[in-house]
PDB file of N, CA and C in Angstrom:
ATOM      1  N   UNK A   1      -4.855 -12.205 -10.690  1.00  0.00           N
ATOM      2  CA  UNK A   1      -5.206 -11.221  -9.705  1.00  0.00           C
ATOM      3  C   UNK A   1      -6.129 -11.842  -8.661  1.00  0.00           C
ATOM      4  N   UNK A   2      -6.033 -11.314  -7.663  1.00  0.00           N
ATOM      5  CA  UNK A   2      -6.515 -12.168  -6.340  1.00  0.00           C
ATOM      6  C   UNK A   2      -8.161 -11.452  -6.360  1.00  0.00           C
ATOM      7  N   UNK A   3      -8.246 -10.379  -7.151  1.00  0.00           N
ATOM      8  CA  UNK A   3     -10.013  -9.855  -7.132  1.00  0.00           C
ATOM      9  C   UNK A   3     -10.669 -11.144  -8.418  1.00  0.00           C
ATOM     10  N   UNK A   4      -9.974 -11.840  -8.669  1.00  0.00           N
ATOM     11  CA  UNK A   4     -10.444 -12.886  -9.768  1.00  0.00           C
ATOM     12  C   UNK A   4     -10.905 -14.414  -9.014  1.00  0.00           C
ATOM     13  N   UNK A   5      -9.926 -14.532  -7.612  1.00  0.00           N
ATOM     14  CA  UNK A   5     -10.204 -15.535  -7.044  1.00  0.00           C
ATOM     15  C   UNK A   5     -11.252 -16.218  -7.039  1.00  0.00           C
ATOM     16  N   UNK A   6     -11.440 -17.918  -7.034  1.00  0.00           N
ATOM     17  CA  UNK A   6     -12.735 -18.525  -6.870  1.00  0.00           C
ATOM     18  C   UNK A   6     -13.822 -18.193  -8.091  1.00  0.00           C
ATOM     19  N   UNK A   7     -13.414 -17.895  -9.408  1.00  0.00           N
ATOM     20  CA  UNK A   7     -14.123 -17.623  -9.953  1.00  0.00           C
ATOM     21  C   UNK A   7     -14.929 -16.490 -10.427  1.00  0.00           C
ATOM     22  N   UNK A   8     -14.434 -15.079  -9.848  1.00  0.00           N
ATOM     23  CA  UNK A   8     -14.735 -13.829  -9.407  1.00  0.00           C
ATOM     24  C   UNK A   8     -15.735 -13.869  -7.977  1.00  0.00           C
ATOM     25  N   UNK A   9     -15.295 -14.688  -7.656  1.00  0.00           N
ATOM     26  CA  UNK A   9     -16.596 -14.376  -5.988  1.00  0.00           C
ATOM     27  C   UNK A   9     -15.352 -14.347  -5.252  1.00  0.00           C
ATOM     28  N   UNK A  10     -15.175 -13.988  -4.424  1.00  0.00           N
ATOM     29  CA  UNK A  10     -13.930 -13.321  -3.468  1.00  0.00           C
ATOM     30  C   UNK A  10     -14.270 -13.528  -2.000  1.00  0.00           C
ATOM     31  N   UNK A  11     -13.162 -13.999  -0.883  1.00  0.00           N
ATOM     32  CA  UNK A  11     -13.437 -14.786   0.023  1.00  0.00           C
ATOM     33  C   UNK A  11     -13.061 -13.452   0.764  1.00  0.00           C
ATOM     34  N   UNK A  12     -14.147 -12.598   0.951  1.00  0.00           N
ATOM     35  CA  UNK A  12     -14.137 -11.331   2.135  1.00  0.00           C
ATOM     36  C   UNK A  12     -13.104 -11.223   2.943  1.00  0.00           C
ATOM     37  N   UNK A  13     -13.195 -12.161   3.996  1.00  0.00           N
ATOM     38  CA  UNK A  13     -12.249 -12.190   5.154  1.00  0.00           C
ATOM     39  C   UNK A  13     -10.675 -12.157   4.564  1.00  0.00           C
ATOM     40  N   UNK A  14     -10.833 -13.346   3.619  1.00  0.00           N
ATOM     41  CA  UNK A  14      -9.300 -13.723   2.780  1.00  0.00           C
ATOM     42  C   UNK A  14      -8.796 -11.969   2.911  1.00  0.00           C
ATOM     43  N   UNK A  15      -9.313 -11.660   1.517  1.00  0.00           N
ATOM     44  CA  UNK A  15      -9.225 -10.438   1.187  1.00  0.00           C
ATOM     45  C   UNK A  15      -8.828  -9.345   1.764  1.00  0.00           C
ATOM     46  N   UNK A  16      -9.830  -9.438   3.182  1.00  0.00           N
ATOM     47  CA  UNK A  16      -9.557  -8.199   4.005  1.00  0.00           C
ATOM     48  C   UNK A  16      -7.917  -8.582   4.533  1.00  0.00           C
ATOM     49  N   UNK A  17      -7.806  -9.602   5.119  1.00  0.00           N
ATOM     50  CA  UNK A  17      -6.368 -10.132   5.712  1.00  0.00           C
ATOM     51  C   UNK A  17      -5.497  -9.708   4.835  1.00  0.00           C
ATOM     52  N   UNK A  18      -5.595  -9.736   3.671  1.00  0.00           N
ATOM     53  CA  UNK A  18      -4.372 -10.004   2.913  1.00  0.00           C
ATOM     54  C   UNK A  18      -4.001  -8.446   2.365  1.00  0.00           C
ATOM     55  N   UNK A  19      -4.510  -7.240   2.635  1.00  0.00           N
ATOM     56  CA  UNK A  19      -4.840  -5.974   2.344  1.00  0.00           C
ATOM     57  C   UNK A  19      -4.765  -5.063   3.263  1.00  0.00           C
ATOM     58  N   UNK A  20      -4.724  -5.938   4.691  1.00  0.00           N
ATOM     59  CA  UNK A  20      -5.041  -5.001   5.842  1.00  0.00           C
ATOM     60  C   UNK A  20      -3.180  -4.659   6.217  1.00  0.00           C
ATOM     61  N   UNK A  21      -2.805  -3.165   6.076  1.00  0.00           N
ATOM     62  CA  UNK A  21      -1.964  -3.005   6.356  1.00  0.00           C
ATOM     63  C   UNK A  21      -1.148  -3.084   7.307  1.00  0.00           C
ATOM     64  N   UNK A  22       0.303  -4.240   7.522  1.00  0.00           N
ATOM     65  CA  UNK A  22       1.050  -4.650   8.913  1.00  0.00           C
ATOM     66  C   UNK A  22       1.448  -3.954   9.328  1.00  0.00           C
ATOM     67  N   UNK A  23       1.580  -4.178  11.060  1.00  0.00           N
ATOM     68  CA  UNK A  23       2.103  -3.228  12.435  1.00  0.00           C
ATOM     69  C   UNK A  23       3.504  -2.801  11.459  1.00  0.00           C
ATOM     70  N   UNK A  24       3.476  -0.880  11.900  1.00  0.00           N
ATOM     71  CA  UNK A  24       4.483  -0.341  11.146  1.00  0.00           C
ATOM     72  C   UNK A  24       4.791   0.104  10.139  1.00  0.00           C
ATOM     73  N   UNK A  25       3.985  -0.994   8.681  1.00  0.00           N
ATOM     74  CA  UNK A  25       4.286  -1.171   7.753  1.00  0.00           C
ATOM     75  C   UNK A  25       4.542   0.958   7.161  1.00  0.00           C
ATOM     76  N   UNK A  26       5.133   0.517   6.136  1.00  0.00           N
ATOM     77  CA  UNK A  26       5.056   2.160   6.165  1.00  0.00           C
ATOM     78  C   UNK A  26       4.599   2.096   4.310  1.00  0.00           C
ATOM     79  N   UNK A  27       4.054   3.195   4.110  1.00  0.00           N
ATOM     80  CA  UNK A  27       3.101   3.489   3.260  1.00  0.00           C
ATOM     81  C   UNK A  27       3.786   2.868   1.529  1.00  0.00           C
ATOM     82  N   UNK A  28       5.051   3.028   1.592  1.00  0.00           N
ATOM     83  CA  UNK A  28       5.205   2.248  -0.009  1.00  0.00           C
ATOM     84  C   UNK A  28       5.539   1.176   0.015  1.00  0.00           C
ATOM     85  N   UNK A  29       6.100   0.782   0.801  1.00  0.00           N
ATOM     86  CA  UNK A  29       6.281  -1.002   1.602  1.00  0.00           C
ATOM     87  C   UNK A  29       4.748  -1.435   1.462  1.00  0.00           C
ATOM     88  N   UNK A  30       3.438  -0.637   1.602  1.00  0.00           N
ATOM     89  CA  UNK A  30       2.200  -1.314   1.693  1.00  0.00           C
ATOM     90  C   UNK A  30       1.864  -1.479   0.322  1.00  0.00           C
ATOM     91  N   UNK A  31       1.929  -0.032  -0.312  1.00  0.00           N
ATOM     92  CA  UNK A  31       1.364  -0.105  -2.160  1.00  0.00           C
ATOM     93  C   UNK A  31       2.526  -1.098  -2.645  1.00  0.00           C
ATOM     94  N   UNK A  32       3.681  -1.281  -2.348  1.00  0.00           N
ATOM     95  CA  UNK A  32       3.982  -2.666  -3.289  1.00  0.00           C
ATOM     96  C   UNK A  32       4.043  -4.095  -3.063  1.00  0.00           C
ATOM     97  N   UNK A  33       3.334  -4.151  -1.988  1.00  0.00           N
ATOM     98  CA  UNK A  33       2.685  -5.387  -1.576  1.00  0.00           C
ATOM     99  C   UNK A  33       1.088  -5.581  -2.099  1.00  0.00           C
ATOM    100  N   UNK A  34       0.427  -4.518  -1.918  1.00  0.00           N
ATOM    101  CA  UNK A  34      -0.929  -4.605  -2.140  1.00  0.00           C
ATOM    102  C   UNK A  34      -0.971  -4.731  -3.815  1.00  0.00           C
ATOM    103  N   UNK A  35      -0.321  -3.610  -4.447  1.00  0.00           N
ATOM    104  CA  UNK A  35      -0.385  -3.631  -5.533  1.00  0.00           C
ATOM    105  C   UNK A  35       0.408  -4.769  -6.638  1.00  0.00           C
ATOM    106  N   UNK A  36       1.295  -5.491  -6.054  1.00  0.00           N
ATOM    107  CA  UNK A  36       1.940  -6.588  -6.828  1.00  0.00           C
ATOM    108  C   UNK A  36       0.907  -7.742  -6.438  1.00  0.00           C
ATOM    109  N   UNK A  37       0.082  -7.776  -5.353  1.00  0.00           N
ATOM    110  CA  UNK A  37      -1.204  -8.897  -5.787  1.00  0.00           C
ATOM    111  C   UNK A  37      -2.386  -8.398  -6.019  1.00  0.00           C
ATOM    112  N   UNK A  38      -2.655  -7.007  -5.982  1.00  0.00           N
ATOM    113  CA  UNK A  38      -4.047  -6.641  -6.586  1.00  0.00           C
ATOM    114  C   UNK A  38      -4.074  -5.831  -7.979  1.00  0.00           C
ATOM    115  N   UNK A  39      -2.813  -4.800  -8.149  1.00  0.00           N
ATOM    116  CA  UNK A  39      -2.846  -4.390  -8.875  1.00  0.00           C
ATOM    117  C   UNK A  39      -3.356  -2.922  -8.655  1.00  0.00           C
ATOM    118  N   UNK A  40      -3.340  -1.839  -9.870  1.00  0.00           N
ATOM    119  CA  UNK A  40      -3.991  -0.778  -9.296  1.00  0.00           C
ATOM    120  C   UNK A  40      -5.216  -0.243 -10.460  1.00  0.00           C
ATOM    121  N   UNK A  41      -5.946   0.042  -9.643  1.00  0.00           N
ATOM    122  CA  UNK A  41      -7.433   0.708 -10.170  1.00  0.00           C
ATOM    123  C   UNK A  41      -7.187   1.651 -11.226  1.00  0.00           C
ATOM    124  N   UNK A  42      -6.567   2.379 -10.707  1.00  0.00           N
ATOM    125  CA  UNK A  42      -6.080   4.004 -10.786  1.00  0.00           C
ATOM    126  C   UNK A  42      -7.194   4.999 -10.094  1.00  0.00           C
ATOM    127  N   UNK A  43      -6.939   4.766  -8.732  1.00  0.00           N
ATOM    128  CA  UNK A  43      -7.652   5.564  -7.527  1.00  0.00           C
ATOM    129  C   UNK A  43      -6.389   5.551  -6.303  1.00  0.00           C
ATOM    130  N   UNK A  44      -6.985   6.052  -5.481  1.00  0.00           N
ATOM    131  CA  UNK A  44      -5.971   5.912  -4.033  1.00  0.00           C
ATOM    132  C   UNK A  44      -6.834   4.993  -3.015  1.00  0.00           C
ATOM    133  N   UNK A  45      -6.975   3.776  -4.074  1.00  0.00           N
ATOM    134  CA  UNK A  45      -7.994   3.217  -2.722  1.00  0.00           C
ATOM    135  C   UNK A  45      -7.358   2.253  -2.092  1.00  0.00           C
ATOM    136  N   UNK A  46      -5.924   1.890  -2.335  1.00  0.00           N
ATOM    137  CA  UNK A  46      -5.129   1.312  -1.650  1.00  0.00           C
ATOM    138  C   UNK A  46      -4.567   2.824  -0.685  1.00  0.00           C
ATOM    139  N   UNK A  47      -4.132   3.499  -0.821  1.00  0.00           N
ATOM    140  CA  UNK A  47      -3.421   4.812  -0.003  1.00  0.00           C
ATOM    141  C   UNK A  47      -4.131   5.216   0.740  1.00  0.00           C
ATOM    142  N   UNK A  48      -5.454   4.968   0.395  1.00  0.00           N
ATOM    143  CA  UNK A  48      -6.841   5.735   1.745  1.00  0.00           C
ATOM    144  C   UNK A  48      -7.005   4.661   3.127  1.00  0.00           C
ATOM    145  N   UNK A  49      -7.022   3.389   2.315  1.00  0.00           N
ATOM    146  CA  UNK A  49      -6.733   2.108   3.684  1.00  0.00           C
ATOM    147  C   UNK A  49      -6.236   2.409   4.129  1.00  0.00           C
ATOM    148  N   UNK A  50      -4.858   2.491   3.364  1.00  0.00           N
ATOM    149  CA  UNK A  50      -3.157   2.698   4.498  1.00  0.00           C
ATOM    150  C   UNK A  50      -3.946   3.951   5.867  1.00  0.00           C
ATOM    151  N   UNK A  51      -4.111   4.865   5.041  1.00  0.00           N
ATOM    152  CA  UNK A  51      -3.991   6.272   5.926  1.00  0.00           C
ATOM    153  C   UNK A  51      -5.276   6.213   7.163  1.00  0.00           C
ATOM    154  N   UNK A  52      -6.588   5.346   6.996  1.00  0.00           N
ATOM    155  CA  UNK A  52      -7.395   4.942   7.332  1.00  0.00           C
ATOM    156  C   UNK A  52      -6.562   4.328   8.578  1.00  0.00           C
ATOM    157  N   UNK A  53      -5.785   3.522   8.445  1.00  0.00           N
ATOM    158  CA  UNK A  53      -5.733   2.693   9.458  1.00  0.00           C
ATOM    159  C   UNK A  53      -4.096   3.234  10.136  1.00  0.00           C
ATOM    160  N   UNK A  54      -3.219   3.512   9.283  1.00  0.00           N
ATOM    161  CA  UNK A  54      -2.322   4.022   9.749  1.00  0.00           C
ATOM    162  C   UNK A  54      -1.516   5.503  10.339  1.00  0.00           C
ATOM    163  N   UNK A  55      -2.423   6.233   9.699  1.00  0.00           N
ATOM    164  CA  UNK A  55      -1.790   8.009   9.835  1.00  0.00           C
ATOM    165  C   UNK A  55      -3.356   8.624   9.608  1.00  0.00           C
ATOM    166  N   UNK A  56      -4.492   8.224  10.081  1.00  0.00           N
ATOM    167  CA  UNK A  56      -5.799   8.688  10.061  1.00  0.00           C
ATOM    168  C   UNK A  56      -5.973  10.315  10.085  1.00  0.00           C
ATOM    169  N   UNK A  57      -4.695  10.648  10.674  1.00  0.00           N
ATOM    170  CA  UNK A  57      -5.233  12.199  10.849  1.00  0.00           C
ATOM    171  C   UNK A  57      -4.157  13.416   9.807  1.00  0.00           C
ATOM    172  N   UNK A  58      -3.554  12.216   8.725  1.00  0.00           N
ATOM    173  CA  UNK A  58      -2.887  12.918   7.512  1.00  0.00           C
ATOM    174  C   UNK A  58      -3.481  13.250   6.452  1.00  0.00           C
ATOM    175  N   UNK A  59      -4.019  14.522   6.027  1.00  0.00           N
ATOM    176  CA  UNK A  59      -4.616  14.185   4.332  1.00  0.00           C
ATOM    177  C   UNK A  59      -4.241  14.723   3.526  1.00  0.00           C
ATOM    178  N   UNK A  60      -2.945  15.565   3.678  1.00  0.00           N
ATOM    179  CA  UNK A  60      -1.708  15.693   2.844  1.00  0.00           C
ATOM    180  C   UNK A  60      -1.386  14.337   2.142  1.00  0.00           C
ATOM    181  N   UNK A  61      -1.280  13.001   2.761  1.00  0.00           N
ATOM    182  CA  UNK A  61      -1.005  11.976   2.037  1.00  0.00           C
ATOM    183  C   UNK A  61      -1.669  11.609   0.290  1.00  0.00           C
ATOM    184  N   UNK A  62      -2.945  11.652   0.571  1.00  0.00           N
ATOM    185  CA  UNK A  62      -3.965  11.798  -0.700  1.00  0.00           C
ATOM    186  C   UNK A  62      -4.041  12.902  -1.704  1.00  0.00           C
ATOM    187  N   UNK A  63      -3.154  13.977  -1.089  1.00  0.00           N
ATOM    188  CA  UNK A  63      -3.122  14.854  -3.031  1.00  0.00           C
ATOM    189  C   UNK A  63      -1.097  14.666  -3.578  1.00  0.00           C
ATOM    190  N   UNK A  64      -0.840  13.682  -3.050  1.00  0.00           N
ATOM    191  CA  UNK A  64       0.430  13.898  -3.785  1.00  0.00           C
ATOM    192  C   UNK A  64       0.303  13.027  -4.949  1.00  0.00           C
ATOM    193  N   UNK A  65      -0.641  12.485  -5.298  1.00  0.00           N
ATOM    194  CA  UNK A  65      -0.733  11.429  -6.475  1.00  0.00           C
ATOM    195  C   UNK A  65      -2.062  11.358  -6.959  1.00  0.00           C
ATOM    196  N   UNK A  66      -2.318  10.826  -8.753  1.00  0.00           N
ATOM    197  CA  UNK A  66      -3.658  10.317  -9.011  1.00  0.00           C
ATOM    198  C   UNK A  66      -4.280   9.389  -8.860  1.00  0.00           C
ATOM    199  N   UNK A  67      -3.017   8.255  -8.500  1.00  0.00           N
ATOM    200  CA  UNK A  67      -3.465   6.579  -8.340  1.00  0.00           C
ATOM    201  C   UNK A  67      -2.565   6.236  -6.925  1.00  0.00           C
ATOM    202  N   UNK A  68      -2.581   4.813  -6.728  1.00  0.00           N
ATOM    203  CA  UNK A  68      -1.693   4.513  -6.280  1.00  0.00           C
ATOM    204  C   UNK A  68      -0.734   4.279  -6.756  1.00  0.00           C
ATOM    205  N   UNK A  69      -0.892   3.824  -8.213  1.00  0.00           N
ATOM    206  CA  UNK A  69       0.616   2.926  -9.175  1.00  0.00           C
ATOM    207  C   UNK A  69       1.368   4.236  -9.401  1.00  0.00           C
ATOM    208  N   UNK A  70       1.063   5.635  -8.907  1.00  0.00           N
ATOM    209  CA  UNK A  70       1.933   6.671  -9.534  1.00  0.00           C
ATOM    210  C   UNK A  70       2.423   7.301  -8.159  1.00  0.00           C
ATOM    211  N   UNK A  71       1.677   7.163  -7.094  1.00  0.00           N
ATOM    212  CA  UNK A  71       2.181   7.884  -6.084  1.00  0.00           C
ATOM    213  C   UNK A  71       3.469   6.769  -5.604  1.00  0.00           C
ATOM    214  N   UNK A  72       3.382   5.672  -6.063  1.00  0.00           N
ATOM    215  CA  UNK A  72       4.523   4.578  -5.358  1.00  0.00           C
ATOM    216  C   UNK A  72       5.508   4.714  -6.421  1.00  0.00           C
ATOM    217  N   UNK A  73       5.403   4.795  -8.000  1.00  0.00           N
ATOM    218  CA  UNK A  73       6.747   5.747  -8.848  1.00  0.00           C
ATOM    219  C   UNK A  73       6.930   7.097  -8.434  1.00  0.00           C
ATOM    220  N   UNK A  74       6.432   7.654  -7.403  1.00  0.00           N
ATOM    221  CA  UNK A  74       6.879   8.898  -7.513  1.00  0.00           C
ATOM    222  C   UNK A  74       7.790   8.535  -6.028  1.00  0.00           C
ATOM    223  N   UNK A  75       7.544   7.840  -5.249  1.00  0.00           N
ATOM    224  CA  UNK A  75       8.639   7.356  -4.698  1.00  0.00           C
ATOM    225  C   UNK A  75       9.737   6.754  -4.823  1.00  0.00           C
ATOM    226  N   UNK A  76      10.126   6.077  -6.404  1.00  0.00           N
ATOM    227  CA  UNK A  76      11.042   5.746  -6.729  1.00  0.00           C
ATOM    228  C   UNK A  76      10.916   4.199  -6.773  1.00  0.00           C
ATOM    229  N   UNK A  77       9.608   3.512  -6.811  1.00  0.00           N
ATOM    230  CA  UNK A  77       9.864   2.194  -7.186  1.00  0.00           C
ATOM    231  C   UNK A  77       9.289   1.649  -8.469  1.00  0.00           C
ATOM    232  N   UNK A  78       9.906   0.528  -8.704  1.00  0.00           N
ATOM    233  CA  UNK A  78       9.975  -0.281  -9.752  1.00  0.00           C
ATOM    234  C   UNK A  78       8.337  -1.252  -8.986  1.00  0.00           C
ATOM    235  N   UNK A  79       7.592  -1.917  -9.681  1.00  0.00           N
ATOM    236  CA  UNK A  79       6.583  -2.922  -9.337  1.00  0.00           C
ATOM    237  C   UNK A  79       6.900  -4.030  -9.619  1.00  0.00           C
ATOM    238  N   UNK A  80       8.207  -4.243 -10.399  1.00  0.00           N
ATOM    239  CA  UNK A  80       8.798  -5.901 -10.588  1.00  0.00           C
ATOM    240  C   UNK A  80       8.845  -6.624  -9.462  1.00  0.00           C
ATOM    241  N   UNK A  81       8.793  -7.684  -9.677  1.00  0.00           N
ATOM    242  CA  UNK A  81       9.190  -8.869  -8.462  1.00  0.00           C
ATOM    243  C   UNK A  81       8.302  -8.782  -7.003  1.00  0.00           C
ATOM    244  N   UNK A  82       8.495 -10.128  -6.200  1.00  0.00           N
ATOM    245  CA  UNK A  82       7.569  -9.674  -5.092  1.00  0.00           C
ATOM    246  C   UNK A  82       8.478  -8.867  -4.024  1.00  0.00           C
ATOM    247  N   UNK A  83       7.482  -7.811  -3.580  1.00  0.00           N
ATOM    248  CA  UNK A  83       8.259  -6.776  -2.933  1.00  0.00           C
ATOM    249  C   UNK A  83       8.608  -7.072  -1.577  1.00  0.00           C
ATOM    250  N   UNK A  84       9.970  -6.626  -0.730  1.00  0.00           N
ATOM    251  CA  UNK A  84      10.745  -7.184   0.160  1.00  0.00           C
ATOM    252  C   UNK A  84       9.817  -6.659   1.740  1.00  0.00           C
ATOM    253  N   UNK A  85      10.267  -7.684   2.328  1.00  0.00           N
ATOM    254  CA  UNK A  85       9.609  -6.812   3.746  1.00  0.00           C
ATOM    255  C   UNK A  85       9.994  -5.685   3.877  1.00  0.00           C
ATOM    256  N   UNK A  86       8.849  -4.862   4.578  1.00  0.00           N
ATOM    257  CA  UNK A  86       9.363  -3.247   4.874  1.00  0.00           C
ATOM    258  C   UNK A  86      10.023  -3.696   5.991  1.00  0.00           C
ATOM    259  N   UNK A  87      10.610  -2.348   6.399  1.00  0.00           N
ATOM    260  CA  UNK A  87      11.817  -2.463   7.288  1.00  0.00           C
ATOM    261  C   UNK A  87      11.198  -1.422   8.530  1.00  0.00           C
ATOM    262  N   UNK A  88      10.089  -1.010   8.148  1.00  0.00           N
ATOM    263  CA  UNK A  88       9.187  -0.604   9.631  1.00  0.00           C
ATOM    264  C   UNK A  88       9.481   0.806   9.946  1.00  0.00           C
ATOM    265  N   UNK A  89       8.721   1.789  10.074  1.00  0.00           N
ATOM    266  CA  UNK A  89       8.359   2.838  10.327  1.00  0.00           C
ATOM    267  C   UNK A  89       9.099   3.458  11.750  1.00  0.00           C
ATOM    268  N   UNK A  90       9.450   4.700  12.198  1.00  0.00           N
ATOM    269  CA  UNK A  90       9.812   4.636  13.499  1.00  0.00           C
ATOM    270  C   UNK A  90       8.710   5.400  14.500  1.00  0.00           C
ATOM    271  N   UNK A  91       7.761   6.053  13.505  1.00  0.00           N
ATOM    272  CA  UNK A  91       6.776   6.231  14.614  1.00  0.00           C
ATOM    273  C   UNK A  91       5.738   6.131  14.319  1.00  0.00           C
ATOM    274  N   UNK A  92       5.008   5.604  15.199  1.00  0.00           N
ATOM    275  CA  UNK A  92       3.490   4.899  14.561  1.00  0.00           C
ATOM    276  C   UNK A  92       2.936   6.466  14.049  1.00  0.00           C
ATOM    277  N   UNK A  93       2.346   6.285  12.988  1.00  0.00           N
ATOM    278  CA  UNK A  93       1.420   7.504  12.363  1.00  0.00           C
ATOM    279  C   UNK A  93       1.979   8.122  11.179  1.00  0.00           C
ATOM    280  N   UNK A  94       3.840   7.732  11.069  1.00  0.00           N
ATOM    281  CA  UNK A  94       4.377   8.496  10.312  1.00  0.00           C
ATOM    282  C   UNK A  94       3.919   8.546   8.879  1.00  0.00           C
ATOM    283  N   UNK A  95       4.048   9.345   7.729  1.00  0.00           N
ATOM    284  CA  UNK A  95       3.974   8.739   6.676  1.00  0.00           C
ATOM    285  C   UNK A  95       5.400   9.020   6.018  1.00  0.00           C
ATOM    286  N   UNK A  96       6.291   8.951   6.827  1.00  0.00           N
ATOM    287  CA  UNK A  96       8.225   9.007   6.331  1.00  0.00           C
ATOM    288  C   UNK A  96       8.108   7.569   5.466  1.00  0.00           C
ATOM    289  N   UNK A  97       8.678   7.283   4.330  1.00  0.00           N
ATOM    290  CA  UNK A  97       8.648   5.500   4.023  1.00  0.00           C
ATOM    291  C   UNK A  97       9.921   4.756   5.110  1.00  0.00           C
ATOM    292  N   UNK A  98       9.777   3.671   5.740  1.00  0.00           N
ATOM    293  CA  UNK A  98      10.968   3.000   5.954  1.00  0.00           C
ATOM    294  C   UNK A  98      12.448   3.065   5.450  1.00  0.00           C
ATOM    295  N   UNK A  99      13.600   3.021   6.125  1.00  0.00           N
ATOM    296  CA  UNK A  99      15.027   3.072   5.378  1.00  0.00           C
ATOM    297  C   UNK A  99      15.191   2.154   4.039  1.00  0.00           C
ATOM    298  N   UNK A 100      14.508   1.154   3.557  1.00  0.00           N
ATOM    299  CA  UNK A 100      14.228   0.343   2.506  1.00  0.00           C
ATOM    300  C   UNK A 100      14.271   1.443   1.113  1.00  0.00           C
ATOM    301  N   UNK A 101      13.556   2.866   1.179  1.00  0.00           N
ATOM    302  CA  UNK A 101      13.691   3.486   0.378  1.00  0.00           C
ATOM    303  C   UNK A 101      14.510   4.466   0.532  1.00  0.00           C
ATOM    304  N   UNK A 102      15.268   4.973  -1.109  1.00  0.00           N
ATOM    305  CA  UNK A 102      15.720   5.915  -0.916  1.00  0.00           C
ATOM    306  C   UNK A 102      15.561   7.279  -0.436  1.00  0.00           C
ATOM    307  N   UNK A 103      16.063   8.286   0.205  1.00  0.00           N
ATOM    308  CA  UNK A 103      15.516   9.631   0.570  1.00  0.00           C
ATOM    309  C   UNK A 103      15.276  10.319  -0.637  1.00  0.00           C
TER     310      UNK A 103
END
Protein backbone atom coordinates (compact mmCIF):
# COMPACT_ATOMS: atom_id res chain seq x y z
CA UNK A 1 0.00 0.00 0.00
CA UNK A 2 1.30 3.34 -1.05
CA UNK A 3 0.21 4.88 2.78
CA UNK A 4 3.22 2.38 3.76
CA UNK A 5 5.66 4.09 1.38
CA UNK A 6 9.29 5.04 2.51
CA UNK A 7 8.87 3.34 5.54
CA UNK A 8 5.46 4.76 6.73
CA UNK A 9 6.56 8.49 6.19
CA UNK A 10 4.72 9.40 2.97
CA UNK A 11 5.95 11.82 0.29
CA UNK A 12 2.88 14.54 0.60
CA UNK A 13 3.10 15.94 -2.78
CA UNK A 14 3.64 12.16 -4.23
CA UNK A 15 0.50 11.34 -2.55
CA UNK A 16 -1.53 14.25 -3.24
CA UNK A 17 -0.70 13.70 -7.21
CA UNK A 18 -1.44 10.34 -7.24
CA UNK A 19 -5.12 10.79 -5.49
CA UNK A 20 -5.98 13.99 -6.99
CA UNK A 21 -8.84 13.16 -9.19
CA UNK A 22 -8.23 13.46 -13.42
CA UNK A 23 -9.92 16.10 -15.80
CA UNK A 24 -13.40 14.28 -16.23
CA UNK A 25 -12.55 11.40 -14.44
CA UNK A 26 -15.95 10.23 -13.31
CA UNK A 27 -16.59 9.04 -9.81
CA UNK A 28 -16.07 5.00 -10.03
CA UNK A 29 -13.32 5.24 -12.62
CA UNK A 30 -11.75 7.38 -9.51
CA UNK A 31 -12.63 4.80 -6.42
CA UNK A 32 -11.01 2.05 -8.56
CA UNK A 33 -8.03 3.70 -9.18
CA UNK A 34 -7.64 5.24 -5.79
CA UNK A 35 -8.73 2.28 -4.11
CA UNK A 36 -6.64 -0.52 -6.03
CA UNK A 37 -3.47 1.60 -4.71
CA UNK A 38 -4.72 2.79 -1.42
CA UNK A 39 -7.23 0.63 -0.53
CA UNK A 40 -10.30 1.49 1.56
CA UNK A 41 -10.63 2.79 5.17
CA UNK A 42 -14.18 2.14 5.30
CA UNK A 43 -15.18 5.95 5.18
CA UNK A 44 -16.04 8.06 2.02
CA UNK A 45 -12.85 9.75 2.20
CA UNK A 46 -11.94 8.84 -1.16
CA UNK A 47 -15.80 9.92 -2.50
CA UNK A 48 -15.61 13.32 -0.49
CA UNK A 49 -12.20 14.27 -2.59
CA UNK A 50 -13.88 13.20 -5.72
CA UNK A 51 -17.02 15.43 -4.90
CA UNK A 52 -14.69 18.15 -3.31
CA UNK A 53 -13.08 18.69 -6.39
CA UNK A 54 -15.41 17.38 -8.91
CA UNK A 55 -19.36 17.86 -8.33
CA UNK A 56 -18.75 20.25 -5.09
CA UNK A 57 -22.27 21.21 -5.04
CA UNK A 58 -23.68 17.32 -4.89
CA UNK A 59 -24.33 15.77 -1.45
CA UNK A 60 -26.68 13.27 -2.55
CA UNK A 61 -23.36 11.59 -3.65
CA UNK A 62 -22.26 10.81 0.16
CA UNK A 63 -25.42 8.94 1.56
CA UNK A 64 -25.63 6.30 -1.10
CA UNK A 65 -22.92 4.23 0.65
CA UNK A 66 -20.94 3.44 4.06
CA UNK A 67 -17.45 3.26 2.56
CA UNK A 68 -16.05 3.72 -0.52
CA UNK A 69 -15.26 -0.18 -1.19
CA UNK A 70 -19.23 -0.52 -1.06
CA UNK A 71 -20.46 2.44 -2.82
CA UNK A 72 -18.06 1.27 -5.95
CA UNK A 73 -19.86 -2.61 -5.50
CA UNK A 74 -22.90 -1.02 -5.51
CA UNK A 75 -21.99 0.16 -8.85
CA UNK A 76 -21.21 -3.06 -10.07
CA UNK A 77 -17.47 -3.44 -9.82
CA UNK A 78 -15.15 -6.07 -9.16
CA UNK A 79 -11.58 -4.40 -7.39
CA UNK A 80 -9.44 -7.11 -9.25
CA UNK A 81 -6.75 -6.04 -11.50
CA UNK A 82 -5.48 -2.51 -12.27
CA UNK A 83 -8.45 -0.57 -13.23
CA UNK A 84 -8.85 0.66 -17.01
CA UNK A 85 -8.85 4.32 -17.97
CA UNK A 86 -12.16 6.00 -17.45
CA UNK A 87 -13.68 6.88 -20.51
CA UNK A 88 -14.63 10.52 -19.21
CA UNK A 89 -17.64 12.12 -18.03
CA UNK A 90 -19.81 14.33 -20.44
CA UNK A 91 -20.37 17.11 -18.22
CA UNK A 92 -18.07 18.55 -15.93
CA UNK A 93 -19.90 18.22 -12.40
CA UNK A 94 -21.76 15.14 -13.36
CA UNK A 95 -21.86 12.34 -10.99
CA UNK A 96 -23.45 9.89 -14.11
CA UNK A 97 -20.24 7.14 -14.11
CA UNK A 98 -18.60 7.13 -17.67
CA UNK A 99 -19.94 4.55 -20.56
CA UNK A 100 -17.09 2.10 -19.08
CA UNK A 101 -19.91 1.13 -16.66
CA UNK A 102 -22.85 -0.60 -16.93
CA UNK A 103 -26.31 1.39 -16.60
Amino acid sequence: MIDDFLGGTMNAELVESWTTPLPRECLRCYLARVLHDHGCDHSLRWTTRWRASCAPSVAAVLRHARCDCALLAAGGASRGGTPAPCAGVTRLGSTRPCRRWPP
